[in-house]
Protein backbone atom coordinates (compact mmCIF):
# COMPACT_ATOMS: atom_id res chain seq x y z
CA UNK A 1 78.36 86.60 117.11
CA UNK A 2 81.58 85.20 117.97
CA UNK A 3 81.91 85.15 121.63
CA UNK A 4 86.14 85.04 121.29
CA UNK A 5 85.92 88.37 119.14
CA UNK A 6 88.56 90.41 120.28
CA UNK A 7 88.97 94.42 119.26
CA UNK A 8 92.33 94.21 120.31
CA UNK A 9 94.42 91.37 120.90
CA UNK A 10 97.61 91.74 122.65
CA UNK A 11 100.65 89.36 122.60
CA UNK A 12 104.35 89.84 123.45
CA UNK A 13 107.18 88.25 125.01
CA UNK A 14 107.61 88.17 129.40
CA UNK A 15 107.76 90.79 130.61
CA UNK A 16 106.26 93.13 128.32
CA UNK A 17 103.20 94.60 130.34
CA UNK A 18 100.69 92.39 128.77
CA UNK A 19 97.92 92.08 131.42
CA UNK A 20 98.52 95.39 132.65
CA UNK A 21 97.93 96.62 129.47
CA UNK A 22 95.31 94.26 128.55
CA UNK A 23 93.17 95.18 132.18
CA UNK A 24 93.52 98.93 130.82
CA UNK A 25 92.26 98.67 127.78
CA UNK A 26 88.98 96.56 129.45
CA UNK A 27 88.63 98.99 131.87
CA UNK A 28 88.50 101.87 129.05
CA UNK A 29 85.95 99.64 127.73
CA UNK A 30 87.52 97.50 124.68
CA UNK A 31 86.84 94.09 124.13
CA UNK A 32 91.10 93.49 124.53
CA UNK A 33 92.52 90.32 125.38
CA UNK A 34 95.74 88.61 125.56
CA UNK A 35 97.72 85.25 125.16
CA UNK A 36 98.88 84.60 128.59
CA UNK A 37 102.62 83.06 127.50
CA UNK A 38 103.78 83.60 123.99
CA UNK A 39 103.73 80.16 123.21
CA UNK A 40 100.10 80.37 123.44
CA UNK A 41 100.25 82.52 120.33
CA UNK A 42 99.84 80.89 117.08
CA UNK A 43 98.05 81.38 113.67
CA UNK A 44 95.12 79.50 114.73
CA UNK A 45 94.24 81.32 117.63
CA UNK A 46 94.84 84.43 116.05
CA UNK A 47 91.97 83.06 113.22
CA UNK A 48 89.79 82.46 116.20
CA UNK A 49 90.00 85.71 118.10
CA UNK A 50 89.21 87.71 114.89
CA UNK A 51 90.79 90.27 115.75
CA UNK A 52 90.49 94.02 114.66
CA UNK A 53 93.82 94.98 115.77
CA UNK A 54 97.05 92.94 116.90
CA UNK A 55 99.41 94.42 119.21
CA UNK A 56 102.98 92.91 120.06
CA UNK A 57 104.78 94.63 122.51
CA UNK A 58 108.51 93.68 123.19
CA UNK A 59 111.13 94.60 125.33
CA UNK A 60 115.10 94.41 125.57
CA UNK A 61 116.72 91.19 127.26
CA UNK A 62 118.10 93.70 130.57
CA UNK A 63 114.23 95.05 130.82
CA UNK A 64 112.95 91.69 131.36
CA UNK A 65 115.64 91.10 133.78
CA UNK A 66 114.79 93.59 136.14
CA UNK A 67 110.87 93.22 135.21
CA UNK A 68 110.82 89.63 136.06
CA UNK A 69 113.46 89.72 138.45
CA UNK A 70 115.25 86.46 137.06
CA UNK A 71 118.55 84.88 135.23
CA UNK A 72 117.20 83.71 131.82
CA UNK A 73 119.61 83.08 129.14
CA UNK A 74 119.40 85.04 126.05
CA UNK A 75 118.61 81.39 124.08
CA UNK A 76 115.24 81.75 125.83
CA UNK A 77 114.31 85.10 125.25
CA UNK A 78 115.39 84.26 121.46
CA UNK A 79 112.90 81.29 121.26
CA UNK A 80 110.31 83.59 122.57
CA UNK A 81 110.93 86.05 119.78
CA UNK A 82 110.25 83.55 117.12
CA UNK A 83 107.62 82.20 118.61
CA UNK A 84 106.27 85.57 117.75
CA UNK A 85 107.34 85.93 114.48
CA UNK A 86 103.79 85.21 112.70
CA UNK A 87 102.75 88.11 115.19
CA UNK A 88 105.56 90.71 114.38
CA UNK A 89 104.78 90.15 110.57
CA UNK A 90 101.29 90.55 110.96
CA UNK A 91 100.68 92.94 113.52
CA UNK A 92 99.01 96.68 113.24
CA UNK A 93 101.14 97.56 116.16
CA UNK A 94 104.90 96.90 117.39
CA UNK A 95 105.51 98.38 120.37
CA UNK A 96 108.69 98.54 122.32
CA UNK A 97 107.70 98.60 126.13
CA UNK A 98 111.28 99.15 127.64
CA UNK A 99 110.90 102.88 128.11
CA UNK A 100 107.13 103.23 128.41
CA UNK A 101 104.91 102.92 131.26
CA UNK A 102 101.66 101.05 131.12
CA UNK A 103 99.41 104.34 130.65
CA UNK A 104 101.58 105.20 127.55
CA UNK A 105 101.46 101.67 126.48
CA UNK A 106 97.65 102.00 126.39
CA UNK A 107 97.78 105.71 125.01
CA UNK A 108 99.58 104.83 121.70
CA UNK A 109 97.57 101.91 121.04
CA UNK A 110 94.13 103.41 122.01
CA UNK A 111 95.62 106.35 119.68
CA UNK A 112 96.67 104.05 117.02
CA UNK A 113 93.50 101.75 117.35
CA UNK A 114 90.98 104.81 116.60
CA UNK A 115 92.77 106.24 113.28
């Protein structure tokens, strides 16, 4: 058994709600995990998680601005996007977070994860 076997693995740009969402799902009793930055995302870790379900959640440049409380240029927010591309593409799940709390983050997926 592969100890790095994820259910669910969630990835997404700052600011998105990953750990919140990530603790959630554990404490509902999924084997969820995250990458902590989305640079830590790539196609090999994604090969080693095995995962049964990949969630990306996202979120507009003005939500991560008052989320994270901080001046980063567009240019950076951009990188982080493509960073994410093999994600996006290959995901069961895009999510926009801007308008959802973390319990609805968690409800859709949980929803979306069972069918």
């Amino acid at each position: 058994m592969n100890k790095n076997k994820a259910d669910i693995l969630v990835v997404g740009i700052c600011a998105s709600g990953k750990s919140s969402v990530v603790d959630r799902l554990q404490e509902l009793g999924y084997q969820a995990k995250s990458c902590a930055q989305e640079h830590s995302y790539v196609k090999s870790l994604w090969s080693k998680l095995e995962p049964n379900f990949m969630v990306v959640l996202d979120c507009d440049y003005e939500t991560i601005r008052e989320r994270r409380d901080v001046q980063w240029g567009l240019n950076r927010i951009k990188m982080q996007k493509e960073r994410l591309q093999h994600a996006i593409e290959n995901c069961d799940l895009y999510l926009q977070t801007d308008e959802l709390s973390i319990e609805e983050t968690v409800q859709i997926i949980v929803d979306k994860y069972q069918q």
